[in-house]
Protein backbone atom coordinates (compact mmCIF):
# COMPACT_ATOMS: atom_id res chain seq x y z
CA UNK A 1 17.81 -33.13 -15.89
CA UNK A 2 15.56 -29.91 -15.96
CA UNK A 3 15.16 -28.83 -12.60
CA UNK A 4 11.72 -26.00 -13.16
CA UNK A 5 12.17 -22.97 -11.01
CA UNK A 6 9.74 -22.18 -8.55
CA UNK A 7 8.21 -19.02 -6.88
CA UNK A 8 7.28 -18.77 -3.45
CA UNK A 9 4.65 -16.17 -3.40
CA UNK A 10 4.62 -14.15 -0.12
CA UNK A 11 1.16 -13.21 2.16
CA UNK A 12 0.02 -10.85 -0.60
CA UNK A 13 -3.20 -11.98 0.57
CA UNK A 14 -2.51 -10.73 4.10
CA UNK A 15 -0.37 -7.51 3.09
CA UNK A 16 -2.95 -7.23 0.10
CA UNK A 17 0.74 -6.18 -1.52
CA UNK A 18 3.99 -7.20 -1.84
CA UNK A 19 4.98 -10.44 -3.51
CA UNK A 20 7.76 -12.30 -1.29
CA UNK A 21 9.53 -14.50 -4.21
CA UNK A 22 12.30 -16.66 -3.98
CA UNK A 23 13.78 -20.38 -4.99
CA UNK A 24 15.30 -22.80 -6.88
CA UNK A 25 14.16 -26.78 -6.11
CA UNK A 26 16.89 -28.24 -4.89
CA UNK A 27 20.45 -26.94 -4.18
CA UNK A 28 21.57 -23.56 -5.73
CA UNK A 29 23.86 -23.70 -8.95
CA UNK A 30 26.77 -21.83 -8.93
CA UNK A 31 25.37 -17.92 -10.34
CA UNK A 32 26.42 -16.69 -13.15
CA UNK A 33 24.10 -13.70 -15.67
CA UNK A 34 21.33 -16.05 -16.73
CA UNK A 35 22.03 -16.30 -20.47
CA UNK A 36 19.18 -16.72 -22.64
CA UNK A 37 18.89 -20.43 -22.58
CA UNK A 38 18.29 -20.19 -19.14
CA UNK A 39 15.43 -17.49 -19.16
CA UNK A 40 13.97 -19.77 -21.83
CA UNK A 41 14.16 -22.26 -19.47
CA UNK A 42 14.91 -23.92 -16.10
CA UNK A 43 17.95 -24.11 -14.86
CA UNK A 44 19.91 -27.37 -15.98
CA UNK A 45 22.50 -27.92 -12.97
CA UNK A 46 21.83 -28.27 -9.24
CA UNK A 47 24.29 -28.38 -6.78
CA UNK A 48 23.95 -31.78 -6.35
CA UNK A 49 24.43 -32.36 -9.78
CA UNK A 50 27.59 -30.34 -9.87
CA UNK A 51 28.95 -31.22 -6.80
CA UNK A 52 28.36 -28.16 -4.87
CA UNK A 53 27.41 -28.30 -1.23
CA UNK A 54 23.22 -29.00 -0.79
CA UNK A 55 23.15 -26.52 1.84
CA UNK A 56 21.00 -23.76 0.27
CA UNK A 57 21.22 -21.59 3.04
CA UNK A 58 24.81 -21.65 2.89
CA UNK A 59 25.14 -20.46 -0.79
CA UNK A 60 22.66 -18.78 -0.85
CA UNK A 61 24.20 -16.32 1.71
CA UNK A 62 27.29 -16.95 -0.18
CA UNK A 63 25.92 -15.56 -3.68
CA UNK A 64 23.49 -12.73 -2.01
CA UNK A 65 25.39 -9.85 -3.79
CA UNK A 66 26.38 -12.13 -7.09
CA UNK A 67 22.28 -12.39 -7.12
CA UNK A 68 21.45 -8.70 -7.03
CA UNK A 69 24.17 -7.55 -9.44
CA UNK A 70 22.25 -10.23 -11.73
CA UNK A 71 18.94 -9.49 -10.97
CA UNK A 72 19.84 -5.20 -11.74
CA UNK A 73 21.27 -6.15 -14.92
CA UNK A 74 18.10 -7.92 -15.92
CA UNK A 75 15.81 -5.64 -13.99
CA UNK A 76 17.71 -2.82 -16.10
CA UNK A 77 17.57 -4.69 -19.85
CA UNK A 78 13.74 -5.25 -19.07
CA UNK A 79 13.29 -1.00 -18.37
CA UNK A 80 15.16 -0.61 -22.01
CA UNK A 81 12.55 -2.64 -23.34
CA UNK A 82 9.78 -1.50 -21.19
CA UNK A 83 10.38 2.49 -20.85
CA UNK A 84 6.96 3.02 -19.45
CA UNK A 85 7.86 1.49 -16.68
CA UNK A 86 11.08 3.42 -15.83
CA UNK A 87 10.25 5.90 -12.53
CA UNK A 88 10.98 9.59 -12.86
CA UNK A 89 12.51 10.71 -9.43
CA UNK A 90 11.97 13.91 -8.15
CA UNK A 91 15.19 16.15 -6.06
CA UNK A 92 13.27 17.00 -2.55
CA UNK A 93 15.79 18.86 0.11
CA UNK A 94 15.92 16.56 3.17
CA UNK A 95 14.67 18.39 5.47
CA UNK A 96 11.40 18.94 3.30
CA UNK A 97 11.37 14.98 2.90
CA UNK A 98 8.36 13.62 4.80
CA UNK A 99 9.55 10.29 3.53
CA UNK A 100 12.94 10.47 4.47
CA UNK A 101 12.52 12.04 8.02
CA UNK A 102 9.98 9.40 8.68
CA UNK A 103 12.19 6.58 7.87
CA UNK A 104 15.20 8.27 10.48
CA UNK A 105 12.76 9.17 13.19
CA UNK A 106 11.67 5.39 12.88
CA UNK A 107 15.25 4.19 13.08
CA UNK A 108 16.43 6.26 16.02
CA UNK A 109 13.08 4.39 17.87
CA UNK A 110 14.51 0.74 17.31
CA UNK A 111 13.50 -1.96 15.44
CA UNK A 112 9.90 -1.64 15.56
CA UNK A 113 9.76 1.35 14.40
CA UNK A 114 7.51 1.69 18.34
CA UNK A 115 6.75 5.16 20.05
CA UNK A 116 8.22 4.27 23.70
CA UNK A 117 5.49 3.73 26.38
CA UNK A 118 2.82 3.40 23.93
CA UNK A 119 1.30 -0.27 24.41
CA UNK A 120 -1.26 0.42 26.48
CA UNK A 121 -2.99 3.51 24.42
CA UNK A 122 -1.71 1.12 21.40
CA UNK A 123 -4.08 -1.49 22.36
CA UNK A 124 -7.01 0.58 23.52
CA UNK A 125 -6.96 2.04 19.93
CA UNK A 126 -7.22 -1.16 18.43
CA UNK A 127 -10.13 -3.53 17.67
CA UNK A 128 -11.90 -2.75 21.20
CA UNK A 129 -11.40 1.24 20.48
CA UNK A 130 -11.59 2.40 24.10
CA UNK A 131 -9.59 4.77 25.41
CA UNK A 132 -9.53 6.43 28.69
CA UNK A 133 -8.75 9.90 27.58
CA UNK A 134 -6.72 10.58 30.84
CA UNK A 135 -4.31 7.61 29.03
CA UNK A 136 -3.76 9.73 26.19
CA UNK A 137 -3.03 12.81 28.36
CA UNK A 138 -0.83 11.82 30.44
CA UNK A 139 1.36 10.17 27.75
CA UNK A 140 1.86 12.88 25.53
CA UNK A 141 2.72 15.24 29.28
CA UNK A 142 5.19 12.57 29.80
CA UNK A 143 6.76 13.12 25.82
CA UNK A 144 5.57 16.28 24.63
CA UNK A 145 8.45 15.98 22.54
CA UNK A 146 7.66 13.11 20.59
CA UNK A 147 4.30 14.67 19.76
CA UNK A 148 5.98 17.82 18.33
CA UNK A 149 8.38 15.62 16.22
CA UNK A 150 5.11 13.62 14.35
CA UNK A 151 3.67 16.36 13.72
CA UNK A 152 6.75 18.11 12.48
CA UNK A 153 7.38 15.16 10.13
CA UNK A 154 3.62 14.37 9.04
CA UNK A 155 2.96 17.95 8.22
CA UNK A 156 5.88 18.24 5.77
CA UNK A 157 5.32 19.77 1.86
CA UNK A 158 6.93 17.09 0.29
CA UNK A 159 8.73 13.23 -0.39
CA UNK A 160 10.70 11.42 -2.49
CA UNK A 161 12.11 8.06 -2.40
CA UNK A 162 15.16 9.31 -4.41
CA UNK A 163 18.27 7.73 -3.17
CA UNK A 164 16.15 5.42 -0.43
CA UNK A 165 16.48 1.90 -0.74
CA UNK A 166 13.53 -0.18 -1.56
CA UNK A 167 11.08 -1.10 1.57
CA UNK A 168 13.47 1.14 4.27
CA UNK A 169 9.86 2.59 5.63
CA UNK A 170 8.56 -0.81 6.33
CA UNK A 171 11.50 -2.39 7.79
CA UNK A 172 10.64 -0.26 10.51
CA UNK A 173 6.93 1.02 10.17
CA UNK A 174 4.42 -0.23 13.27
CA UNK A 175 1.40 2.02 12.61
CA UNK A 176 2.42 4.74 16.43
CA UNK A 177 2.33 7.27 14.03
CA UNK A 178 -1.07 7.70 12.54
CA UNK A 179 -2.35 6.05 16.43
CA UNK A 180 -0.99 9.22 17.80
CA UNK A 181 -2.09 11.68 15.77
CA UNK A 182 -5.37 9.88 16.39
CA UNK A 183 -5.30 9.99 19.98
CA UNK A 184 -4.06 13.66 20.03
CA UNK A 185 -7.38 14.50 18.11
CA UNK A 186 -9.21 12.77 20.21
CA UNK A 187 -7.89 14.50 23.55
CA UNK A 188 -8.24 17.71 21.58
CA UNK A 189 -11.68 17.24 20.98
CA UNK A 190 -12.62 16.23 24.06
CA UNK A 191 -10.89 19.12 25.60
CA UNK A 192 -12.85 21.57 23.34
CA UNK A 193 -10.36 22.68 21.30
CA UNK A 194 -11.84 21.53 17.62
CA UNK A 195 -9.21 23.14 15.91
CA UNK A 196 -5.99 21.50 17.25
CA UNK A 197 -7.64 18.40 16.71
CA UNK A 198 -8.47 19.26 12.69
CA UNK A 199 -4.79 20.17 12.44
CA UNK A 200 -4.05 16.42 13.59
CA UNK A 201 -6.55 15.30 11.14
CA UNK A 202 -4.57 17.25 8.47
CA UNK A 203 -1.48 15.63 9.53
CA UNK A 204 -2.67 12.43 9.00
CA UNK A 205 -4.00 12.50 5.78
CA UNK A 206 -0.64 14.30 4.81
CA UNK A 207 1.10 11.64 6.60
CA UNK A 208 -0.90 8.86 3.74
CA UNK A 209 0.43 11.09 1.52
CA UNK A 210 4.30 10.50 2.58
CA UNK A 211 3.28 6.59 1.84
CA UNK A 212 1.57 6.19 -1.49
CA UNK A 213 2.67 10.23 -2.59
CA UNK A 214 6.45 8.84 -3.44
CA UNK A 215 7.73 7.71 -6.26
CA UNK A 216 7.50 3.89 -7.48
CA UNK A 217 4.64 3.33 -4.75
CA UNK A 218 3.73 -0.15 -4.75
CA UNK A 219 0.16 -1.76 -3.72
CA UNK A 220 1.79 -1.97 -0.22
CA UNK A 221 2.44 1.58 -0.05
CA UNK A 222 -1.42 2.16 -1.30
CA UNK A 223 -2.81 -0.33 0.96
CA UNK A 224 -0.97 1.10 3.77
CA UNK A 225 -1.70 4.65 3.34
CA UNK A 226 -5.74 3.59 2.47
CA UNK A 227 -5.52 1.95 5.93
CA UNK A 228 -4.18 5.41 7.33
CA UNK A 229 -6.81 7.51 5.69
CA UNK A 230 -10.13 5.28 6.78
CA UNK A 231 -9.01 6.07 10.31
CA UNK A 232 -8.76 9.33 10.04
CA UNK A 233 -12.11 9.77 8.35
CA UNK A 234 -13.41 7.41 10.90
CA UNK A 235 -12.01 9.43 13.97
CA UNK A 236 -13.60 12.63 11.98
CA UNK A 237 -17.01 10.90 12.24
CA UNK A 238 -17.52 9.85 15.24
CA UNK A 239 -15.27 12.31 17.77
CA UNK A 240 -14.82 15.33 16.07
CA UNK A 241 -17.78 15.99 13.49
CA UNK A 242 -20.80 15.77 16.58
CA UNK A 243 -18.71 18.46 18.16
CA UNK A 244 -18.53 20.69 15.43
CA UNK A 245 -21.77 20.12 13.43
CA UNK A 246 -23.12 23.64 14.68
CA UNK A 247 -20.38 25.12 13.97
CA UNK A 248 -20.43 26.55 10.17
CA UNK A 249 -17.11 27.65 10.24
CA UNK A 250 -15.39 24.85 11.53
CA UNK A 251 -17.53 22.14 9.54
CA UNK A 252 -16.34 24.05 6.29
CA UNK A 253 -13.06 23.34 7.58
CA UNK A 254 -13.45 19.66 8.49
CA UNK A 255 -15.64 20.15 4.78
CA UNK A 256 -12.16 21.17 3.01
CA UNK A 257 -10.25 18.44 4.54
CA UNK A 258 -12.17 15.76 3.67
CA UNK A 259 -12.15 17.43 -0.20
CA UNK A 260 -8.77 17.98 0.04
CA UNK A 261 -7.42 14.76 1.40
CA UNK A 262 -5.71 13.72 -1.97
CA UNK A 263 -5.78 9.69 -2.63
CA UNK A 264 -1.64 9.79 -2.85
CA UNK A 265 -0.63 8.56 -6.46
CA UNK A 266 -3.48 7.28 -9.02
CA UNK A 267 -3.95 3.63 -9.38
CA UNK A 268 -1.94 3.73 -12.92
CA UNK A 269 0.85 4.59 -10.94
CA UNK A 270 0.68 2.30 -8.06
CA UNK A 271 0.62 -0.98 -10.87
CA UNK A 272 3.29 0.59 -12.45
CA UNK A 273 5.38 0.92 -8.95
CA UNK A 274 4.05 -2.56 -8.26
CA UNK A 275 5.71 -3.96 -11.35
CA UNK A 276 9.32 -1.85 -10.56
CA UNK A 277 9.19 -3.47 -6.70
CA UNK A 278 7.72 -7.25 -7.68
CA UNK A 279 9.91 -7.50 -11.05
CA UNK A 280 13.72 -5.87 -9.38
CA UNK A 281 12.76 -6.97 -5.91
CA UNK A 282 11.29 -10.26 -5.82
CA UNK A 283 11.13 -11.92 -9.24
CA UNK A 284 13.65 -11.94 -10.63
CA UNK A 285 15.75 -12.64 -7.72
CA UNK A 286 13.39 -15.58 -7.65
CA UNK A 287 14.13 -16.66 -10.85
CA UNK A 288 17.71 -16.26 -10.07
CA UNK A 289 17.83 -18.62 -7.54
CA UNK A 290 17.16 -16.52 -4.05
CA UNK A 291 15.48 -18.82 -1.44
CA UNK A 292 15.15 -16.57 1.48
CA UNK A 293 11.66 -16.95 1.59
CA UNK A 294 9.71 -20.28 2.10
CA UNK A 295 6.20 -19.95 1.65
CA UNK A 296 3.37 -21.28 -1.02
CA UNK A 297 5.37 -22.39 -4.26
CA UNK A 298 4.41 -22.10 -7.93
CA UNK A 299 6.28 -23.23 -10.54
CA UNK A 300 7.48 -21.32 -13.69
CA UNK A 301 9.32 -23.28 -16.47
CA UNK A 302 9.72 -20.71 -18.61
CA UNK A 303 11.47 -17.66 -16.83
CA UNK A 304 11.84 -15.09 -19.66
CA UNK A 305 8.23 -15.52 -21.27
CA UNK A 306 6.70 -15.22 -17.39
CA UNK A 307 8.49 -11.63 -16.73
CA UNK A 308 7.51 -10.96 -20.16
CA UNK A 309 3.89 -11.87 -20.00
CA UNK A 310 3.26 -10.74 -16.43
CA UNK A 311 4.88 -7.38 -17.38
CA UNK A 312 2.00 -7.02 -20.13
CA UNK A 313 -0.55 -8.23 -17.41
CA UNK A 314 0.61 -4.98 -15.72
CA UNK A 315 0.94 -3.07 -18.47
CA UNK A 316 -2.74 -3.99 -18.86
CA UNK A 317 -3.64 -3.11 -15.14
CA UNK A 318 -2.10 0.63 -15.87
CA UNK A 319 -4.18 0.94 -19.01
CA UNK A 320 -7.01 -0.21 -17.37
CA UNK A 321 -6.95 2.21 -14.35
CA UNK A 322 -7.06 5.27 -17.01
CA UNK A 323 -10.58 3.96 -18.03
CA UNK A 324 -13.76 4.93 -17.20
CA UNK A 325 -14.88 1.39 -16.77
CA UNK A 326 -12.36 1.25 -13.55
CA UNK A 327 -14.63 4.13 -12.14
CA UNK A 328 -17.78 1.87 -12.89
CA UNK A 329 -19.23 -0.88 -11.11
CA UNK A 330 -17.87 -3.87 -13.10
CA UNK A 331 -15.85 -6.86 -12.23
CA UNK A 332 -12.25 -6.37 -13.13
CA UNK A 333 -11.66 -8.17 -16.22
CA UNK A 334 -8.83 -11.24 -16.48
CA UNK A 335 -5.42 -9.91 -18.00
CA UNK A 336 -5.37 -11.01 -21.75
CA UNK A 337 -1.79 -11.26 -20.94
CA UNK A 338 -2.85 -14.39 -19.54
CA UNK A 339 -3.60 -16.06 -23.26
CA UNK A 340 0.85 -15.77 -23.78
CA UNK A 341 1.55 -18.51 -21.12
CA UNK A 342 -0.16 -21.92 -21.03
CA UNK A 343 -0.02 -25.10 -18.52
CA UNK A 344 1.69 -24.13 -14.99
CA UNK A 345 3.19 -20.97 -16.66
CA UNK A 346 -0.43 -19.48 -16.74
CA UNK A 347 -1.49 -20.84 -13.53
CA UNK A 348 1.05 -19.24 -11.86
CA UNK A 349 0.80 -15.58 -13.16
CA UNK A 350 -2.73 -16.32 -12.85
CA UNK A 351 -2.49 -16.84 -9.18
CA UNK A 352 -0.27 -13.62 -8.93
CA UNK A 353 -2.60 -11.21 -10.81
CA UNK A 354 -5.18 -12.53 -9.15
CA UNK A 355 -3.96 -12.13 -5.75
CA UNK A 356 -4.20 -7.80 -7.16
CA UNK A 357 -7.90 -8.20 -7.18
CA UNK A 358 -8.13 -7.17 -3.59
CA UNK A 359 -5.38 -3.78 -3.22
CA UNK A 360 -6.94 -2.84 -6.95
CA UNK A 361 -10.97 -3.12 -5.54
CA UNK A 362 -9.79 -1.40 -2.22
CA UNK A 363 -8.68 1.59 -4.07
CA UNK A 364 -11.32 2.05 -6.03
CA UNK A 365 -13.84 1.81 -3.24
CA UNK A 366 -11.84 4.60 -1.12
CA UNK A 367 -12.26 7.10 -4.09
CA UNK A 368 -15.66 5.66 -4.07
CA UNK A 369 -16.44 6.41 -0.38
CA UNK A 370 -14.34 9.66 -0.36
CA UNK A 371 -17.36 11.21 -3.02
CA UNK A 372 -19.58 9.86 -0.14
CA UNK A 373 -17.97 11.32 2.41
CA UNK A 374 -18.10 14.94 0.40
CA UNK A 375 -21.86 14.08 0.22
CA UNK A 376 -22.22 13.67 3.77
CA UNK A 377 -20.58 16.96 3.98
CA UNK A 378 -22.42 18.75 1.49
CA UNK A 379 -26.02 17.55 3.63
CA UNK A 380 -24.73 18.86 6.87
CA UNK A 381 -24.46 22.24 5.22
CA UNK A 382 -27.89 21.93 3.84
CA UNK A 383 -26.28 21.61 -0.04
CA UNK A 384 -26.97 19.36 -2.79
CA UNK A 385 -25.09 16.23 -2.68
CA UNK A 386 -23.40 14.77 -5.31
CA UNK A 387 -23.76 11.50 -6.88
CA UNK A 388 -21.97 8.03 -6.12
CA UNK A 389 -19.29 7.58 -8.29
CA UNK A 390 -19.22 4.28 -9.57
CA UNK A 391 -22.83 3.96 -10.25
CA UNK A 392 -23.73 7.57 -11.18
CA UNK A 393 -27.04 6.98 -8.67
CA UNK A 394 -28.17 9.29 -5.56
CA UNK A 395 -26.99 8.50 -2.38
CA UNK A 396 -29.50 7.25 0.32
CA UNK A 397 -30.27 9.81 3.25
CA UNK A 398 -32.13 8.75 5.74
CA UNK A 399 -33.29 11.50 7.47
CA UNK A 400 -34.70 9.94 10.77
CA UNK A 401 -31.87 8.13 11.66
CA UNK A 402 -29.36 10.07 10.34
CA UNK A 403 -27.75 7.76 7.63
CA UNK A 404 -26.18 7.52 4.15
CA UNK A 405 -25.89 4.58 2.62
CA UNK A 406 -24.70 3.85 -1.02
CA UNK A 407 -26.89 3.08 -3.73
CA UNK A 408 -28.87 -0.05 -3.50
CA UNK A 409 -27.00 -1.41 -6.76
CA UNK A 410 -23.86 -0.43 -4.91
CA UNK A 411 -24.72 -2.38 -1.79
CA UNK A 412 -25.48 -5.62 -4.16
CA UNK A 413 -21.90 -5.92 -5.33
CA UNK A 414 -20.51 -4.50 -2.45
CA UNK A 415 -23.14 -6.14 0.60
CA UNK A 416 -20.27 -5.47 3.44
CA UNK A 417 -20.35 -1.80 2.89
CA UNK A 418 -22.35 0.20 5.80
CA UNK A 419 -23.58 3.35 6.04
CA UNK A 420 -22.39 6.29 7.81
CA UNK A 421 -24.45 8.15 10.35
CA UNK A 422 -24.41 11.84 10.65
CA UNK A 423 -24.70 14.20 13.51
């Protein structure tokens, strides 16, 4: 009997990233390479079926490393078919490897990946964003050292996720980082000293480059470091900028930030990380038999045309960044990829490329609101500003009360976004 594998998609919708994939219905056969009647189709044994044990946590711990020898041969057959895919690695010195250093300052903290001492500022930077400034100051007096270290490691040239095994950063990642950096501005600013608190600013950003600025970044990576960014340019705004505003020299500064931020890697290369880390780290593995995870399932009958069709979904997604409709103000179109599968096959990679709508539209309305933000800029030193980016229409100033807003055609696709007001 045809037992149909299933995939149990991870919260995508919560991470806006990765996919979490794993399972077989039923007990685990023993693992062998998948030959090609079995990517053409389900598996046809189950352990009951065989007379293997039905404990599937059991073998599946028993065949984890018989799974990802399987899953790199197949990963590594669908890069010979698919070069486009294949990531080009760059050699960074370790000590120059924002990426790397991040990942062992993380691990020498513990298993959180948590700066020691640091609930209490950690929760008065979070939704209620209320912070006794005397908190902040008498935390980093207490580990002055742990300051110098974040900024050491944000403000490094470089990273690479050469020789670094898949998702090390978030195995340990809890957010400290960019909060402290925040909070540092803050204190900075508040203590009068603009320009220690632009150089935390700068470490920030840098430090969003270290996430989506590596090699193979997926939409988690982007997501993440998009997260990271709209803080900083939201502490800019509202602690540092009404400080500085009369200041020509210093807003030029806080002017060449914001311009020179960088956005990390382009969304063509974040779909074509996303389909390296989904494909070798979660599908196929799926498809395999892996049943570590245990959340929504979908099922997929036919394994080989599924990794083929939802690699031409991505392929699709990288072609489609690199036109100039991506930078308009269009829905993003369905994959035609989605015309190769039919019946639960489609509804499946149909759930999966649609659960990309959200990281894809987030990263094209940060470059959108970056252009703002060099608008808002360009006002406060009494320059022309440019236009909106996706719609090629004028801002909205409001000079009375001190807002921009995007373009009313803007707003009607996008009604959540709200303006930003100006010193």
């Amino acid at each position: 009997m045809n037992r149909r594998k299933r995939i149990y998609l991870g919260s995508l919708a919560l991470s806006l990233a990765a996919l979490t994939i794993a399972g077989l219905s039923g007990s685990l056969p023993a693992l062998r390479k998948p030959s090609a009647n079995d990517r053409d189709s389900g598996s046809q044994n189950s352990g009951r079926e065989t007379g293997k044990s039905t404990d599937r946590h059991a073998e599946t711990k028993l065949d984890r490393k018989a799974i990802d020898e399987a899953a790199e041969r197949w990963y590594q057959e669908l890069l010979a078919k698919h070069p486009e895919f294949r990531i080009e690695y760059r050699t960074v010195p370790d000590e120059q490897n924002g990426y790397l250093q991040w990942i062992g300052f993380l691990q020498k903290l513990g298993t959180k990946g948590e700066l020691p001492d640091f609930q209490e500022i950690r929760e008065a930077l979070g939704p209620s964003d209320k912070i006794d400034i005397a908190l902040i100051e008498k935390w980093i007096a207490a580990h002055p050292d742990l300051l110098v270290e974040v900024l050491r490691i944000a403000e490094l040239p470089d990273r690479s996720t050469k020789g670094i095994a898949p998702g090390q950063l978030f195995k340990f990642y809890s957010g400290d980082f960019q909060l402290l950096l925040a909070a540092h501005a803050r204190l900075a600013a508040a203590q009068g000293d603009p320009a220690a608190a632009l150089r935390s600013h700068a470490a920030a950003f840098n430090l969003a480059g270290h996430v989506d600025g590596v090699e193979g970044a997926d939409m988690l990576h982007s997501v993440t470091a998009a997260s990271i960014r709209g803080r900083v340019v939201a502490e800019l705004y509202e602690y540092l900028l009404p400080k500085i505003s009369a200041d020509p020299a210093l807003l030029a500064e806080a002017r060449n930030l914001l311009a020179g931020a960088g956005l990390g890697a382009s969304a063509s290369q974040i779909a074509i990380g996303e389909w390296n880390s989904a494909t070798r780290n979660f599908l196929i593995p799926a498809l395999l038999g892996d049943t570590e995870a245990k959340l929504q399932v979908i099922p997929v009958t036919n394994m080989q045309a599924f990794l083929d069709a939802y690699t031409a979904g991505m392929k699709e997604m990288a072609a489609y960044f690199n036109t100039p409709a991506f930078h308009g103000n269009a829905a993003i179109p369905q994959a035609a990829a989605l015309d190769l599968l039919s019946g639960q096959d489609h509804n499946a990679l149909q759930t999966i490329l649609d659960f990309y709508t959200g990281p894809i539209e987030a990263v094209r309305l940060q470059q959108a609101d970056f252009v703002r933000h060099q608008a808002a800029m360009a006002i406060l030193g009494g320059e022309e500003p440019p236009l909106e980016l996706l719609t090629g229409e004028p801002f909205v100033w409001d000079p009375v009360t001190r807002q921009l807003s995007f373009p009313a055609d803007m707003k009607g696709t996008n009604p959540t976004l709200n303006p930003i007001t100006l010193p």
